[in-house]
Protein backbone atom coordinates (compact mmCIF):
# COMPACT_ATOMS: atom_id res chain seq x y z
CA UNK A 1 151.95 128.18 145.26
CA UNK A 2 149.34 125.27 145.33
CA UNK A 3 152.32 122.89 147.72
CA UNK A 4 152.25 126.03 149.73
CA UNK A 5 148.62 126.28 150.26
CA UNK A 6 148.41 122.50 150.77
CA UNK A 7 151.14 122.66 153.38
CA UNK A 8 149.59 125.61 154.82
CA UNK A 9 146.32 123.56 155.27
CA UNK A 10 147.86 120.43 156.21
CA UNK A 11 149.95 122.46 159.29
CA UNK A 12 147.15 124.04 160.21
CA UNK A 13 144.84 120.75 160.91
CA UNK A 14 147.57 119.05 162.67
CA UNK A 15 147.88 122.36 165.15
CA UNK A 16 144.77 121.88 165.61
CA UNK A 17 144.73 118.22 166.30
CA UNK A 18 147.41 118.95 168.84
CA UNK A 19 145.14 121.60 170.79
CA UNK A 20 143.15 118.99 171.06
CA UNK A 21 145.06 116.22 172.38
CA UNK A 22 146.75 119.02 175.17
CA UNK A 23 143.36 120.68 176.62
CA UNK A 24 142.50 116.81 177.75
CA UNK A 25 145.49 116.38 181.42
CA UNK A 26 143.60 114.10 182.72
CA UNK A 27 142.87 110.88 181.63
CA UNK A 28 139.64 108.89 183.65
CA UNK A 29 138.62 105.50 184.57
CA UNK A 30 135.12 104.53 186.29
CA UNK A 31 134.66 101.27 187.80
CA UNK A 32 131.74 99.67 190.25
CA UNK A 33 132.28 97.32 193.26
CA UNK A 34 129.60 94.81 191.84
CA UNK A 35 127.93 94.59 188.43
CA UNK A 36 125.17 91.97 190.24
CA UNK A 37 123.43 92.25 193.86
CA UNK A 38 120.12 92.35 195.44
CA UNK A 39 117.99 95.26 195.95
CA UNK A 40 118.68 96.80 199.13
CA UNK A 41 122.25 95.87 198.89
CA UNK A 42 125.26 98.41 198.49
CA UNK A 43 128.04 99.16 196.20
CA UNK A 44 131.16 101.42 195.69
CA UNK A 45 131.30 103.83 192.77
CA UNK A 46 134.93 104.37 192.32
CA UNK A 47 135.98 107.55 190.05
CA UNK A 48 140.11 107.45 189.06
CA UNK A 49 141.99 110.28 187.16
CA UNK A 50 145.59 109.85 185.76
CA UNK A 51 146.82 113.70 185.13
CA UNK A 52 149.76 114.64 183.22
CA UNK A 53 153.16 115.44 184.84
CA UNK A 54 153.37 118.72 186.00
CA UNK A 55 149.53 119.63 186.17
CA UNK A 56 147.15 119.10 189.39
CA UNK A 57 143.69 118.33 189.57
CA UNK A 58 141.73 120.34 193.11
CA UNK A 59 139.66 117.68 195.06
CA UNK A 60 136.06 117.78 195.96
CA UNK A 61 136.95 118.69 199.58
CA UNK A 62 137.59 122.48 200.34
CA UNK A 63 137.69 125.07 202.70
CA UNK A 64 133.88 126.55 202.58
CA UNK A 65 136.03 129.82 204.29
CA UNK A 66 138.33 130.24 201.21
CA UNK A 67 137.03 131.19 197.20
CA UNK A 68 138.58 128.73 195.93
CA UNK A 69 138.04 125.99 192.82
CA UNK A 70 137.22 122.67 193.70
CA UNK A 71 135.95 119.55 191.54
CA UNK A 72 132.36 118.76 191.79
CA UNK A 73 130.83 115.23 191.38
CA UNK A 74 127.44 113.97 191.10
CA UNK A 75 125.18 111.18 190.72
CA UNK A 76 121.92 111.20 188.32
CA UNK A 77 119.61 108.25 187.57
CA UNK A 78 117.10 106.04 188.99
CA UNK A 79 117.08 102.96 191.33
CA UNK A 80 120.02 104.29 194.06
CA UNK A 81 120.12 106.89 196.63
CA UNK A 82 123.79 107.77 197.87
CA UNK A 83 125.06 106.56 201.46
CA UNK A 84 127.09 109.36 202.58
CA UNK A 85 129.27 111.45 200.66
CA UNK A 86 132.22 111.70 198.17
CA UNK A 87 135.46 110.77 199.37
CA UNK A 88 138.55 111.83 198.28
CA UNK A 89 141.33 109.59 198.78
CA UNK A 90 144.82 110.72 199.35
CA UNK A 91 144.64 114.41 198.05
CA UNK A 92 147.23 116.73 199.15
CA UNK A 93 147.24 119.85 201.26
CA UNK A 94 148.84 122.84 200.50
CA UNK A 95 149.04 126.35 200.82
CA UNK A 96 147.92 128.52 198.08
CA UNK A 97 148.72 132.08 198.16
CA UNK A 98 146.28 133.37 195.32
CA UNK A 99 143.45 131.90 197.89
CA UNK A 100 145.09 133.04 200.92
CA UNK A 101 144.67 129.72 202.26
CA UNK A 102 145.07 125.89 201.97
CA UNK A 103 143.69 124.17 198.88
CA UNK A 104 143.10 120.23 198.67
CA UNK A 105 144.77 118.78 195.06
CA UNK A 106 145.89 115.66 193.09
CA UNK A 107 149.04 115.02 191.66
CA UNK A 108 149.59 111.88 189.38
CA UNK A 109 146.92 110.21 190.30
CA UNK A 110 143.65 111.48 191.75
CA UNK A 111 141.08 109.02 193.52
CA UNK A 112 137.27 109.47 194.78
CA UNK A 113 134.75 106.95 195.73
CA UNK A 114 130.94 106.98 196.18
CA UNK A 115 128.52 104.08 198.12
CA UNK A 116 125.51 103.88 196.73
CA UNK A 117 122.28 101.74 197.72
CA UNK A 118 120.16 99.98 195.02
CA UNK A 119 116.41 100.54 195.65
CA UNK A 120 114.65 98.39 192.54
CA UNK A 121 116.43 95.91 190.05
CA UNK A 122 117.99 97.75 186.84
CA UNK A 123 119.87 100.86 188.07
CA UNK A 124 120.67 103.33 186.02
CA UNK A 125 123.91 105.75 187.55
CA UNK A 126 125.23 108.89 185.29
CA UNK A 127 128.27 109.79 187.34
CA UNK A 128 129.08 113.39 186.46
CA UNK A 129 132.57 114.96 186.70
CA UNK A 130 133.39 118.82 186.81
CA UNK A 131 136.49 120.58 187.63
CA UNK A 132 139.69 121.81 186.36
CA UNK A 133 143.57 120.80 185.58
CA UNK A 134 145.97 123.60 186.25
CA UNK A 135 149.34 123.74 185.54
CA UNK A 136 152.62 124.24 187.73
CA UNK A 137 154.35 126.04 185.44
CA UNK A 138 152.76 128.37 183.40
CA UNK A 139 149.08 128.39 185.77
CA UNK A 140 146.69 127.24 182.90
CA UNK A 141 143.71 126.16 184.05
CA UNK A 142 141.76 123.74 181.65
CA UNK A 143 138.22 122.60 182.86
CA UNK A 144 137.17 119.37 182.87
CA UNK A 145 133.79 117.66 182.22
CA UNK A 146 133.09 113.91 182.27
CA UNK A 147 130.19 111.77 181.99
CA UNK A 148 129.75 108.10 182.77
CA UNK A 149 126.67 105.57 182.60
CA UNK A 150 126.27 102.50 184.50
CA UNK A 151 123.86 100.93 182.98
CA UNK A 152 124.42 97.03 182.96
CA UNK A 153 123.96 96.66 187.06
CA UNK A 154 122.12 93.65 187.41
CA UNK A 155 120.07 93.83 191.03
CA UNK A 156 117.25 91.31 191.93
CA UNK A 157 114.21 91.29 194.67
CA UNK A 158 111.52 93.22 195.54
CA UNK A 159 111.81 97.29 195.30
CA UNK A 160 112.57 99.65 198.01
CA UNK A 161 109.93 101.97 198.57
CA UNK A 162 113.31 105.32 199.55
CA UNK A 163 113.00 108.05 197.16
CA UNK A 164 115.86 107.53 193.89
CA UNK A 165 117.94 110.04 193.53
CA UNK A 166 117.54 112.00 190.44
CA UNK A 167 120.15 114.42 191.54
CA UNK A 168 122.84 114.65 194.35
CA UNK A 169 122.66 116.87 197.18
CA UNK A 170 124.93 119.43 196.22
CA UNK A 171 126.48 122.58 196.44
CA UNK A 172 124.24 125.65 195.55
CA UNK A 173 126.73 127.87 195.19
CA UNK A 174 127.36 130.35 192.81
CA UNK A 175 130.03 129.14 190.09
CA UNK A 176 131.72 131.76 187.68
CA UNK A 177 133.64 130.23 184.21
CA UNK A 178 135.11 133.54 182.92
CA UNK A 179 137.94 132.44 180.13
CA UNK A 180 137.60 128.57 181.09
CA UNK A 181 139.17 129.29 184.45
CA UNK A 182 136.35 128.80 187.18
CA UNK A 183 135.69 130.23 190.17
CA UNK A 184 133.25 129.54 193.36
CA UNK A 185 131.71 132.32 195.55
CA UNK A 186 130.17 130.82 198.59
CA UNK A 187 126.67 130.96 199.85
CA UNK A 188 126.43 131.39 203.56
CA UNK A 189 123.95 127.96 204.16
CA UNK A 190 124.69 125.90 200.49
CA UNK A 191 126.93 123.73 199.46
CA UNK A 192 128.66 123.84 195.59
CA UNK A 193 126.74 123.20 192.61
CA UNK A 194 128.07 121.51 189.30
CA UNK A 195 130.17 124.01 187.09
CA UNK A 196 127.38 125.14 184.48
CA UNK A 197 126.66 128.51 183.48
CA UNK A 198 123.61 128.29 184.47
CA UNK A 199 124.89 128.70 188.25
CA UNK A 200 126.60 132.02 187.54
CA UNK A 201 123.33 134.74 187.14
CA UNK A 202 124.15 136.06 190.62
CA UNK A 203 127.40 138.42 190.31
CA UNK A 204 128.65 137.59 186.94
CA UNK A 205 128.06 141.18 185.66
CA UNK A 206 130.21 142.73 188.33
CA UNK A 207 132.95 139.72 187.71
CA UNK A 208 132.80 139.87 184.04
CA UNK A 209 133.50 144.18 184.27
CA UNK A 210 135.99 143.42 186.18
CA UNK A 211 137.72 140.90 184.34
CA UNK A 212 137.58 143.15 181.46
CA UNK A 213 138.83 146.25 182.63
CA UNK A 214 142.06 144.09 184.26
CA UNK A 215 142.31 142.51 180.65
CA UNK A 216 142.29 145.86 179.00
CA UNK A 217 145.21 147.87 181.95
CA UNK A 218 147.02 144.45 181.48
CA UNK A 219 146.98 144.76 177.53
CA UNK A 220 148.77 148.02 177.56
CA UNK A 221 151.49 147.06 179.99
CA UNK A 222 152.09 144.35 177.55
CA UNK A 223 153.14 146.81 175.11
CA UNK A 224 156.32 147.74 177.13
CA UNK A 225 157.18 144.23 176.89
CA UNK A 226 160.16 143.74 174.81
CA UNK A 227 158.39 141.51 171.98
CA UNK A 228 155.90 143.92 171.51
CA UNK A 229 157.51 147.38 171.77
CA UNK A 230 159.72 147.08 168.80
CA UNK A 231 156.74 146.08 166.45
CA UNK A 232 154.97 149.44 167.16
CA UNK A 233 157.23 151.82 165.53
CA UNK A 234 157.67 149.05 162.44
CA UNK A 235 153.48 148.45 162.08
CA UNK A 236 153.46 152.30 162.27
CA UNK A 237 155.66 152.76 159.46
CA UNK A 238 154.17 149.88 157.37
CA UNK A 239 151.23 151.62 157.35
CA UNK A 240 152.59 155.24 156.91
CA UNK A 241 154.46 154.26 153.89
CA UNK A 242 152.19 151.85 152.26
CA UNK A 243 149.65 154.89 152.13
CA UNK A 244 149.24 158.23 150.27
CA UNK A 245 147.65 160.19 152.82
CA UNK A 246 147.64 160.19 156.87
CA UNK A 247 143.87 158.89 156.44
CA UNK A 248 144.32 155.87 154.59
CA UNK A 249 147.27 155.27 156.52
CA UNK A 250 145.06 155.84 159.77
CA UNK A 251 141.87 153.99 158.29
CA UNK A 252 144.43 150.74 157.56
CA UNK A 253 145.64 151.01 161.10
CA UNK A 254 141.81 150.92 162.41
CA UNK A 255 141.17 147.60 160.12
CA UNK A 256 144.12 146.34 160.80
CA UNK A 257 143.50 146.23 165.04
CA UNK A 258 139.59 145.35 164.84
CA UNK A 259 140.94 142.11 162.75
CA UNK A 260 143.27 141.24 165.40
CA UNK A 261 140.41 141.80 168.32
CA UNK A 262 137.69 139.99 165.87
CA UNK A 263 140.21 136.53 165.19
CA UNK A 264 141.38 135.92 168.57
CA UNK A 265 137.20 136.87 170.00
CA UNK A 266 136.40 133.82 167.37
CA UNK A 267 139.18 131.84 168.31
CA UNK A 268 138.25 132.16 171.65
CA UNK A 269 134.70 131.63 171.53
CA UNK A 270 134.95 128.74 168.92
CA UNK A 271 138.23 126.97 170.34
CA UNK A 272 138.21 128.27 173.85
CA UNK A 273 140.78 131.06 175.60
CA UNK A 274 143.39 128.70 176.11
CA UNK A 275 144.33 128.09 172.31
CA UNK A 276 145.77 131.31 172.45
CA UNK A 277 148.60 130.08 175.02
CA UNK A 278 148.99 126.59 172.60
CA UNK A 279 149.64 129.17 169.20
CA UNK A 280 152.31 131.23 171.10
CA UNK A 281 153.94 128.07 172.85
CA UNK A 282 153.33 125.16 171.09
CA UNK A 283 156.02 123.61 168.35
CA UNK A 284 153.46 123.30 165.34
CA UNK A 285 151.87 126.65 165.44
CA UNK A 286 155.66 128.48 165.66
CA UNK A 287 156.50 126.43 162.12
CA UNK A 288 153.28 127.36 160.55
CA UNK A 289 154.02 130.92 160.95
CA UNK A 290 157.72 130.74 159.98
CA UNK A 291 156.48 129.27 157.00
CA UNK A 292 153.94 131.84 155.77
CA UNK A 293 156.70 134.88 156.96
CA UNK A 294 159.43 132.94 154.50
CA UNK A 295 157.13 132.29 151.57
């Protein structure tokens, strides 16, 4: 029993090792023009992603017509102000039919570059990164967050009196993360702010009721489905014939669902939404359970 237990654990912390190691498709590089100039001068922030095969990464250009995702990057520090804004280089066009429009991604590799102006000697840049991965095949959406300090800039001569930039002019509008999948709604007048939750006070009752009553018509259907249809009549009878009376057997049943809603609400609030899809799809998770339903 102990080698079970010990197995049980040691499965276990290498599923979740491997959730860890799959939420991250995209794997980022940031890199400056020149580490040494003088005040005044100009540089090239240049942000690269490498994403998994099969997964796409949108682009900081969109369609301010269409409610659609797009990845948001920003500059914080002191001793720069930005010279135009962030370019995308060589995303892709394509049609989307969930946004009823066409959507700007990166496949492979995903490229964007930002020039920046040093006002005083000793720059400090925080380049901030916020977006999401999706996947072609099964449409998982992971978000992605990224920070990165410059910090060892080396600029000489006498400072520019031009206001630093302590944050980038950016897009104000409204960003809703329900589930780690995000969504913008557009402000007539703005342009897109970061994805924080702090963006979202503006319409994220009315989204959030809405997300839940779809997530409770959809949970139903799934019972027809043929993997879960079969196990109602057998959980039924579990619990009819592991009880003496119709109100045990009724008060078991009531346990035995609030359990299943209060795991997968901790799993998804510790762990985020999307471990749910790695349990039912990935290799380790499957062998965990095989083992605990054979011993």
């Amino acid at each position: 029993m102990m080698k079970i237990r010990s197995l049980f654990f040691l499965l276990t912390v290498l599923s979740f090792s491997a959730f860890a190691q799959i939420e991250k498709h995209a794997q980022w590089k940031f890199t400056v023009s020149k580490s040494a100039l003088k005040v005044g001068g100009s540089l090239e922030i240049t942000i690269e992603a490498n994403i998994d095969e099969g997964w796409y990464l949108y682009s900081t250009d969109y369609d301010p017509k269409l409610d659609a995702p797009h990845a948001s990057i920003t500059f914080e520090g002191t001793g720069f102000k930005e010279s135009g804004t962030v370019k995308a280089i060589g995303a892709k066009e394509k049609f989307d039919e969930i946004w009823g429009g066409n959507i700007k991604i990166f496949t492979g590799k995903a490229t964007f570059k930002q020039k920046l102006i040093i006002t005083k000697s000793n720059p400090q840049i925080t380049v901030n990164v916020d977006g999401q991965v999706c996947s072609h095949v099964s449409g998982l959406c992971v978000r992605v967050k990224e920070t990165y300090l410059f910090n060892d800039i080396k600029a000489s001569g006498q400072e520019i009196s031009a206001p630093d930039t302590g944050k980038i002019k950016t897009d104000t509008s409204k960003v809703i993360v329900v589930n780690d999948t995000v969504r913008n709604k557009r402000v007539e007048g703005t342009q897109n702010l970061p994805f924080t939750i702090e963006n979202i006070e503006e319409g994220k009752h009315e989204s959030l009721v809405y997300f839940l009553i779809t997530a409770f018509i959809f949970g139903f259907v799934s019972l027809l489905t043929p993997c879960v249809f079969p196990m109602v009549p057998l959980t039924v009878t579990f619990f009819t014939n592991a009880s003496l009376t119709r109100r045990q057997a009724v008060s078991k049943g009531i346990v035995y669902g609030i359990s299943i809603v209060l795991i997968f609400t901790l799993v998804g609030l510790i762990f985020g939404a999307s471990l749910a899809n790695v349990i039912s799809t990935h290799w380790l998770p499957n062998i965990l359970f095989f083992i605990v339903f054979i011993f």
